[in-house]
PDB file of N, CA and C in Angstrom:
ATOM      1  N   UNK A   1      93.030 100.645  71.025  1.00  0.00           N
ATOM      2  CA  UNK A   1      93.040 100.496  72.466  1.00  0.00           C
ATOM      3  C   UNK A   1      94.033 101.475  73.065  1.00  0.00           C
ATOM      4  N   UNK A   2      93.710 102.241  74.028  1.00  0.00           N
ATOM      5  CA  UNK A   2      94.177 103.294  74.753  1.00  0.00           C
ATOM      6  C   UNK A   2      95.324 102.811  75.945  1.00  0.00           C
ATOM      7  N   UNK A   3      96.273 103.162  76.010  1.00  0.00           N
ATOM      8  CA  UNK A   3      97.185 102.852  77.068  1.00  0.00           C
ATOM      9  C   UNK A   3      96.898 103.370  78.455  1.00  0.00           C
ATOM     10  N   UNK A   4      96.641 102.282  79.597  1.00  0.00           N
ATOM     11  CA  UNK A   4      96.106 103.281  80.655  1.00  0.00           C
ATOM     12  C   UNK A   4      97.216 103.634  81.412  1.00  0.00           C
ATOM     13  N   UNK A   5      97.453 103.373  82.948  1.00  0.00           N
ATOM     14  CA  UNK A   5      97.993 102.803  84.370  1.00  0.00           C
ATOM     15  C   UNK A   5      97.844 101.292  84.499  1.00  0.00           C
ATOM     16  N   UNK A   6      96.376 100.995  84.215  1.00  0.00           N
ATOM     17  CA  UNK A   6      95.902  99.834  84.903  1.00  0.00           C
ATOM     18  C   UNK A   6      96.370  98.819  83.845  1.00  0.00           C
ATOM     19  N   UNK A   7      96.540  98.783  82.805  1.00  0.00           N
ATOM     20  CA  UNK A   7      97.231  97.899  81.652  1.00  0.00           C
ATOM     21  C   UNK A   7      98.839  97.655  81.838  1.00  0.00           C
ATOM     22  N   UNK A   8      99.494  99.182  82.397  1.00  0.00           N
ATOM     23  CA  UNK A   8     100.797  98.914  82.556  1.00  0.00           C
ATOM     24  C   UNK A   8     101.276  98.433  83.999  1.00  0.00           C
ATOM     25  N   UNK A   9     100.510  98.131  84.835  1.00  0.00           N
ATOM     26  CA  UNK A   9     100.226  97.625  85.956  1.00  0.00           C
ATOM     27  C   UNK A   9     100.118  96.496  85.497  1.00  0.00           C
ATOM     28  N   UNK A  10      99.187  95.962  84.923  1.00  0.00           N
ATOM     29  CA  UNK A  10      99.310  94.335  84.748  1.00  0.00           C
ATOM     30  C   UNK A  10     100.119  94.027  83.757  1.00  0.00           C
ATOM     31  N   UNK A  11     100.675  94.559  82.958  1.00  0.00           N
ATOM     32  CA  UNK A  11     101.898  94.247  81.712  1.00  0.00           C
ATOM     33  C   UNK A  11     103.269  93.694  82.954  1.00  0.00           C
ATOM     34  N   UNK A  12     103.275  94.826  83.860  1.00  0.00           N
ATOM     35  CA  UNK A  12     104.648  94.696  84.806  1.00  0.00           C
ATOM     36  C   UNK A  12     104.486  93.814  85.779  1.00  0.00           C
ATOM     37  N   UNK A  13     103.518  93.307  86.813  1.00  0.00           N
ATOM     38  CA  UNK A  13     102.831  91.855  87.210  1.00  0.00           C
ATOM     39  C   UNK A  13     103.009  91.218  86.365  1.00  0.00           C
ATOM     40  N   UNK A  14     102.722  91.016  85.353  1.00  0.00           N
ATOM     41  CA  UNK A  14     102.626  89.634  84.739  1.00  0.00           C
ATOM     42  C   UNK A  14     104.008  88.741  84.210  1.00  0.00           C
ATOM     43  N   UNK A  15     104.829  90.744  83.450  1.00  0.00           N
ATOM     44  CA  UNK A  15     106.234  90.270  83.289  1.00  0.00           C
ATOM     45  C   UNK A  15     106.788  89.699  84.538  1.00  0.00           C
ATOM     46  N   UNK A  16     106.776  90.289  86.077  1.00  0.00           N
ATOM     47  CA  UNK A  16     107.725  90.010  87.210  1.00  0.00           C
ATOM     48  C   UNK A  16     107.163  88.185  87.391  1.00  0.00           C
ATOM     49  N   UNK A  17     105.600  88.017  87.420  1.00  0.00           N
ATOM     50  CA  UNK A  17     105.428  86.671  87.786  1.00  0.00           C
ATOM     51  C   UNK A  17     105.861  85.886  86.934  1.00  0.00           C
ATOM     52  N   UNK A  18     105.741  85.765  85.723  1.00  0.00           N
ATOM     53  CA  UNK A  18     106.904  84.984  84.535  1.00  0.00           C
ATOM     54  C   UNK A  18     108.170  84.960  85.121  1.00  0.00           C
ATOM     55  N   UNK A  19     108.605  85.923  85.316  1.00  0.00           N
ATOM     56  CA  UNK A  19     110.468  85.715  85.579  1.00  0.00           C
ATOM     57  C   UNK A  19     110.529  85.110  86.978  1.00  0.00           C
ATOM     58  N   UNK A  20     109.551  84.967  87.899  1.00  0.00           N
ATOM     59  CA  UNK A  20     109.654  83.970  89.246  1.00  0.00           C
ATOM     60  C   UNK A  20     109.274  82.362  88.330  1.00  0.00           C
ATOM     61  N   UNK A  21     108.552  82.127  87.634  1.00  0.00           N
ATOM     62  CA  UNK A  21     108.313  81.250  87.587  1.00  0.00           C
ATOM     63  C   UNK A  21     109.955  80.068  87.379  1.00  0.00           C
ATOM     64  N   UNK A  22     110.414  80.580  86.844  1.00  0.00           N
ATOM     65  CA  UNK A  22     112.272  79.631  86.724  1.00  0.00           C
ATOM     66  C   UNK A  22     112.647  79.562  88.100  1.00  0.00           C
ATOM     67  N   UNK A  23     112.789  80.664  88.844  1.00  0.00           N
ATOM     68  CA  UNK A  23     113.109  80.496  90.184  1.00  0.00           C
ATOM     69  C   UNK A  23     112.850  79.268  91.093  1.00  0.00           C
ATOM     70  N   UNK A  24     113.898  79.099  92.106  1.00  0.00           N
ATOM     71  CA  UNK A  24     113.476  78.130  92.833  1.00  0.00           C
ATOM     72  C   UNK A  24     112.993  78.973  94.236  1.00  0.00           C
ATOM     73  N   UNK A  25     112.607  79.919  94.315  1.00  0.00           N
ATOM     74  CA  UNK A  25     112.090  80.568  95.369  1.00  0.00           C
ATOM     75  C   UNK A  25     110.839  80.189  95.617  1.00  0.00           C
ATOM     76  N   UNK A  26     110.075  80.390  96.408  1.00  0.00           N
ATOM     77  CA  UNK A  26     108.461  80.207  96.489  1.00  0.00           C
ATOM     78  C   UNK A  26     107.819  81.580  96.169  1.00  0.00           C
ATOM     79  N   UNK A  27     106.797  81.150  95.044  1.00  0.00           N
ATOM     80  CA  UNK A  27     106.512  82.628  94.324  1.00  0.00           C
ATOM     81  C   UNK A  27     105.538  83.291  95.310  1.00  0.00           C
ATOM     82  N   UNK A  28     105.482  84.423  95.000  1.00  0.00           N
ATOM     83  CA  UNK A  28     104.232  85.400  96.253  1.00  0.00           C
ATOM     84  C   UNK A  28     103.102  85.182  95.317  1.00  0.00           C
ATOM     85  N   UNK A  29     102.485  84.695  94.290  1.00  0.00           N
ATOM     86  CA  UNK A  29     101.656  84.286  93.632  1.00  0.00           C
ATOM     87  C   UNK A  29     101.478  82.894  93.406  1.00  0.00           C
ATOM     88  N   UNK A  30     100.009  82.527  93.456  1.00  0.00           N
ATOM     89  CA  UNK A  30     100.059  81.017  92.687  1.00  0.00           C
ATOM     90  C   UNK A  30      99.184  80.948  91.848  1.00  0.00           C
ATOM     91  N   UNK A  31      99.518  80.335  90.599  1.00  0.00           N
ATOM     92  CA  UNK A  31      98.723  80.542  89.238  1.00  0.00           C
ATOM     93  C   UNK A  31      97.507  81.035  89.130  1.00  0.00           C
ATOM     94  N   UNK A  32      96.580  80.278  90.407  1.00  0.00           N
ATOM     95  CA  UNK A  32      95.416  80.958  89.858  1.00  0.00           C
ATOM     96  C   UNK A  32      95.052  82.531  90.824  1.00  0.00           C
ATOM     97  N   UNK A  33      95.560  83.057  91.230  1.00  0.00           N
ATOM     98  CA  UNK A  33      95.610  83.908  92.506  1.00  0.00           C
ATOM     99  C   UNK A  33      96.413  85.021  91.430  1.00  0.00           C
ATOM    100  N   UNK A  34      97.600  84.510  90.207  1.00  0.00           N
ATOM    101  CA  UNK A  34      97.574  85.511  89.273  1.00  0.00           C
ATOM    102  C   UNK A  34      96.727  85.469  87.910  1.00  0.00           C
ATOM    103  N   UNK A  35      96.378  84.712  87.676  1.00  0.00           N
ATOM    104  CA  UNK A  35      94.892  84.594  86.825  1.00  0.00           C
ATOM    105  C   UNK A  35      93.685  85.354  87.186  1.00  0.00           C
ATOM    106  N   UNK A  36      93.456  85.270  88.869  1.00  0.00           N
ATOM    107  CA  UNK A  36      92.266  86.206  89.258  1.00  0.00           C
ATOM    108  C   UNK A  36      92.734  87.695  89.616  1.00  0.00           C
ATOM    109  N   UNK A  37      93.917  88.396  89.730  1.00  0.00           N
ATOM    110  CA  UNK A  37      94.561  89.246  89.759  1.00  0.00           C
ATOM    111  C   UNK A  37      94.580  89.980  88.144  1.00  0.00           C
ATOM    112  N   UNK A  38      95.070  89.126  87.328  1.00  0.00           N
ATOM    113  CA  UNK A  38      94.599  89.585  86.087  1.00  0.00           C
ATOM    114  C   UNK A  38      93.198  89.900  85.437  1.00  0.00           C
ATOM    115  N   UNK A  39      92.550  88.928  86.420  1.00  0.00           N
ATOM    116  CA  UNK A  39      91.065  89.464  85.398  1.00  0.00           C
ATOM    117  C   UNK A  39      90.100  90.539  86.637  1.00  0.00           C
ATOM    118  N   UNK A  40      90.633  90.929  87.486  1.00  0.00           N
ATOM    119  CA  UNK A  40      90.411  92.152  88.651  1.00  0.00           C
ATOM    120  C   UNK A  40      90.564  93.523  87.776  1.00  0.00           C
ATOM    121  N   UNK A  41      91.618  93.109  87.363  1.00  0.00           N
ATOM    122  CA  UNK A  41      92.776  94.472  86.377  1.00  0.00           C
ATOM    123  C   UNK A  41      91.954  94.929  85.376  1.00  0.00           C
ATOM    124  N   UNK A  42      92.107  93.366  84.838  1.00  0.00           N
ATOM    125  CA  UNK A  42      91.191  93.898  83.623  1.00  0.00           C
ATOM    126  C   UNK A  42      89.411  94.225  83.747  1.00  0.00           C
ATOM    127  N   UNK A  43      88.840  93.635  84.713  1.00  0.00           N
ATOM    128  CA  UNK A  43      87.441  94.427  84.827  1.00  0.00           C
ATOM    129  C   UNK A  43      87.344  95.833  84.761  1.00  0.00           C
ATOM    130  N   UNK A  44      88.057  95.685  86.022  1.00  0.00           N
ATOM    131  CA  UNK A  44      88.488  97.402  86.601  1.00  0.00           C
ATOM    132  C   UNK A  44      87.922  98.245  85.174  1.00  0.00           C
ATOM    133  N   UNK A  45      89.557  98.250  84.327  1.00  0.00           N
ATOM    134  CA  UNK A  45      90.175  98.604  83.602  1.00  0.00           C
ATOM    135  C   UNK A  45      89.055  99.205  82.500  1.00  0.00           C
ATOM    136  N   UNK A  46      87.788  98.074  82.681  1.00  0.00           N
ATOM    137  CA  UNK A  46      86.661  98.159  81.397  1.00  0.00           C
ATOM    138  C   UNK A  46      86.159  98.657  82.012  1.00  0.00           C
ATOM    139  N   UNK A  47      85.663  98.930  83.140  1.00  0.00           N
ATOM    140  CA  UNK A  47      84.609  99.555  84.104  1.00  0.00           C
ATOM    141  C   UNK A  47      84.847 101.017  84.074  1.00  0.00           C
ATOM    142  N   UNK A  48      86.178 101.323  84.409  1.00  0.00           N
ATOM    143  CA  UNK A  48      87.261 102.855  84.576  1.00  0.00           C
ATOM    144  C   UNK A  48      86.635 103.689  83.110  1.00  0.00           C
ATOM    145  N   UNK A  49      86.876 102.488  81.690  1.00  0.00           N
ATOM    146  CA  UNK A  49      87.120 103.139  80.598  1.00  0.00           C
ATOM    147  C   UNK A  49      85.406 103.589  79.973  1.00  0.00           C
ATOM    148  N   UNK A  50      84.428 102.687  80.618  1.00  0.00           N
ATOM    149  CA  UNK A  50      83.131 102.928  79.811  1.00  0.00           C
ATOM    150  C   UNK A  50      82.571 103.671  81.120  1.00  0.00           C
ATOM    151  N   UNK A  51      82.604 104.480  82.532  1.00  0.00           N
ATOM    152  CA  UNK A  51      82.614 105.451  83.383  1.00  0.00           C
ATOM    153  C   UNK A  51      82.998 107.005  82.657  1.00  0.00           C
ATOM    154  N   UNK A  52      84.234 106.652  82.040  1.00  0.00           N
ATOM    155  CA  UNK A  52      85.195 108.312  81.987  1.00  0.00           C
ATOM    156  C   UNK A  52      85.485 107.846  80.555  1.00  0.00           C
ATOM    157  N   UNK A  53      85.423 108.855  80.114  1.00  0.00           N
ATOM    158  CA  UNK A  53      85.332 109.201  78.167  1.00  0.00           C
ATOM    159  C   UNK A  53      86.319 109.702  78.038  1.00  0.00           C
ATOM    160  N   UNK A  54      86.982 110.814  79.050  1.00  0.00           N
ATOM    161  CA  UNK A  54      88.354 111.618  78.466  1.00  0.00           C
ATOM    162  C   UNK A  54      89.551 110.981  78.754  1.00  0.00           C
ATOM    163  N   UNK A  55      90.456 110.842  78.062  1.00  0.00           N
ATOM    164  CA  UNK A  55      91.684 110.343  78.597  1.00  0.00           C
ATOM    165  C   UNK A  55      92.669 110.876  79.754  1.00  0.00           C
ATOM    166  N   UNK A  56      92.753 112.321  79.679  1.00  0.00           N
ATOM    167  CA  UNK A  56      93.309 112.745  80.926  1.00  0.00           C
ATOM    168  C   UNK A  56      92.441 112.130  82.119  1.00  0.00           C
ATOM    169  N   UNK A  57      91.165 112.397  82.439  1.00  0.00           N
ATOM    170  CA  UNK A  57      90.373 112.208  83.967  1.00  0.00           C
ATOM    171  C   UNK A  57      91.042 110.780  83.611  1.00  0.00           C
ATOM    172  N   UNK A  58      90.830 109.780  82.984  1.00  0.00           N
ATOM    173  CA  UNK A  58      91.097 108.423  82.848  1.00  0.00           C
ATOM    174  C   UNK A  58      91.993 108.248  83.502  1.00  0.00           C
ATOM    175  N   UNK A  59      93.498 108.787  83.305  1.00  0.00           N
ATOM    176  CA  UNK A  59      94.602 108.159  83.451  1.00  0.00           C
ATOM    177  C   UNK A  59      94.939 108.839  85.833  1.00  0.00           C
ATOM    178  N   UNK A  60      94.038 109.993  85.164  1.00  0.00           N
ATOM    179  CA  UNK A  60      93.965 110.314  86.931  1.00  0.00           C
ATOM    180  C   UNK A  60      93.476 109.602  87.388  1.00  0.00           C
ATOM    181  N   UNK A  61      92.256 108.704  87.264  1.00  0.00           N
ATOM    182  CA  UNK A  61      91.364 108.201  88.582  1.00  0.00           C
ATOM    183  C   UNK A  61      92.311 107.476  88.551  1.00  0.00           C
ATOM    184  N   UNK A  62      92.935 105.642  87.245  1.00  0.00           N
ATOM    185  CA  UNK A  62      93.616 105.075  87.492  1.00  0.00           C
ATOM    186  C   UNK A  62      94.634 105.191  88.482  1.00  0.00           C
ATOM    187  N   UNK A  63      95.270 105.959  88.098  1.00  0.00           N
ATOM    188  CA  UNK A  63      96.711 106.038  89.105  1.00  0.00           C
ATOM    189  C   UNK A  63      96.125 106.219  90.832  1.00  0.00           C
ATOM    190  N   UNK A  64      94.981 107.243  90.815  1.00  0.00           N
ATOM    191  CA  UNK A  64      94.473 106.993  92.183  1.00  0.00           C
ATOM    192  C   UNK A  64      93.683 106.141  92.614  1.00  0.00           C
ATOM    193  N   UNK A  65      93.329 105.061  91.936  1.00  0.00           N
ATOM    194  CA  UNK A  65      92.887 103.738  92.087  1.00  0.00           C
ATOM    195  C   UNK A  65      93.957 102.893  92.633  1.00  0.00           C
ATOM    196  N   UNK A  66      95.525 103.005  91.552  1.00  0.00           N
ATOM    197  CA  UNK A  66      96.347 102.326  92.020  1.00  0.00           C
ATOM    198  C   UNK A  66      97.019 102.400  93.680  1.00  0.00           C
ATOM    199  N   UNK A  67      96.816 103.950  93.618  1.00  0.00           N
ATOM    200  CA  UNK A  67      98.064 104.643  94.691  1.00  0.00           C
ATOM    201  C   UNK A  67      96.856 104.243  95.955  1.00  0.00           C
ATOM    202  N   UNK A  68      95.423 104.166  96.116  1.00  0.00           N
ATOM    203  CA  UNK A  68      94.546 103.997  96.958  1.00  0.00           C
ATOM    204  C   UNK A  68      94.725 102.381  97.280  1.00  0.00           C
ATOM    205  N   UNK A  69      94.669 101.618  96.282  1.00  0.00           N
ATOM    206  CA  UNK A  69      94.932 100.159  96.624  1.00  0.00           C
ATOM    207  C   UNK A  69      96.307  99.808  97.102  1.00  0.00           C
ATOM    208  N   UNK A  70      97.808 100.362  96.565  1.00  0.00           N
ATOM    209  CA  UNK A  70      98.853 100.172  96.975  1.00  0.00           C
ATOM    210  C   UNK A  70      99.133 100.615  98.786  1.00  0.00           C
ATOM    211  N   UNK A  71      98.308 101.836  99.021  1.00  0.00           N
ATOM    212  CA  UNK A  71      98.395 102.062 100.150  1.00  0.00           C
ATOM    213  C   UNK A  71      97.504 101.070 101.488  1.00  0.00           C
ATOM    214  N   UNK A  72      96.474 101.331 100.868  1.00  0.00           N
ATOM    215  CA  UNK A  72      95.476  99.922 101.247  1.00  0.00           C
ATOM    216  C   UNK A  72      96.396  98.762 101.669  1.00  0.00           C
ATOM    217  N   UNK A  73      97.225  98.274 100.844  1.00  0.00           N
ATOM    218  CA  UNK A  73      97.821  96.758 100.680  1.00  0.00           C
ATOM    219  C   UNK A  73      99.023  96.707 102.090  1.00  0.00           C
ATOM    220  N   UNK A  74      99.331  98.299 101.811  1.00  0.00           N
ATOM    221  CA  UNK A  74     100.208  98.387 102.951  1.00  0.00           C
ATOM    222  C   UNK A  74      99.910  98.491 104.516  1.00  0.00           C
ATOM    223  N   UNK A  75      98.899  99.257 104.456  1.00  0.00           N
ATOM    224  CA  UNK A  75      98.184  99.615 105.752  1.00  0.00           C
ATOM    225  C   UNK A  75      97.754  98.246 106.146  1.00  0.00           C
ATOM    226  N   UNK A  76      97.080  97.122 105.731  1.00  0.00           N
ATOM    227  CA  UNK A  76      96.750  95.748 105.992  1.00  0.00           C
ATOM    228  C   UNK A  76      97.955  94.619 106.389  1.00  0.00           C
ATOM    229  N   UNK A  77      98.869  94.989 105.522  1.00  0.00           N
ATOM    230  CA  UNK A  77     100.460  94.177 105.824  1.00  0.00           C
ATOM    231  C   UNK A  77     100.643  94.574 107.066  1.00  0.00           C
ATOM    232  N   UNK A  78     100.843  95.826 107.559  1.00  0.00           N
ATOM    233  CA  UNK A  78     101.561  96.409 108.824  1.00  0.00           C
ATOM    234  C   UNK A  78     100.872  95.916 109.698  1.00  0.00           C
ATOM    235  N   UNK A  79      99.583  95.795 109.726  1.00  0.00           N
ATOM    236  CA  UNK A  79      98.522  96.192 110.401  1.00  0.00           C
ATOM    237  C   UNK A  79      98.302  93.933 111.284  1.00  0.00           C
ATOM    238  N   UNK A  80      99.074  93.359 110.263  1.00  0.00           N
ATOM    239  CA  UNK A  80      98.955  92.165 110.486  1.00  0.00           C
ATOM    240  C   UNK A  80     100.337  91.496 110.005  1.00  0.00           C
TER     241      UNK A  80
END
């Protein structure tokens, strides 16, 4: 199995939502909202990899998948 973006994207989600879970804060996730977040990732992730065969184009679209949705996420926050 190939290391993408989109794997180390959900490796680092998953670590940060674990370490809220001790917290007494109110998490920005709730279990199943990171359960369906995880299996988004991982579709993606299978979809990205059986699309594009080479690993370089691979690791490009990812990251502009990410950097397109991160901006996305922001433009919608501001925006509301």
């Amino acid at each position: 199995m190939r290391l993408t973006p989109l794997n180390i994207a959900l490796a680092c989600v998953l670590v940060w939502a674990i370490s809220e879970f001790g917290s007494e804060q109110d998490a920005l996730f709730s279990l199943g909202g990171l359960l369906l977040l995880s299996l988004v990732l991982i579709a993606v992730d299978i979809v990205f990899r059986l699309w594009i065969r080479q690993t370089q184009r691979l690791w490009l679209m990812q990251i502009g998948f990410l950097l397109v949705v991160a901006i996305g996420t922001i433009l919608i926050k501001i925006q509301f």
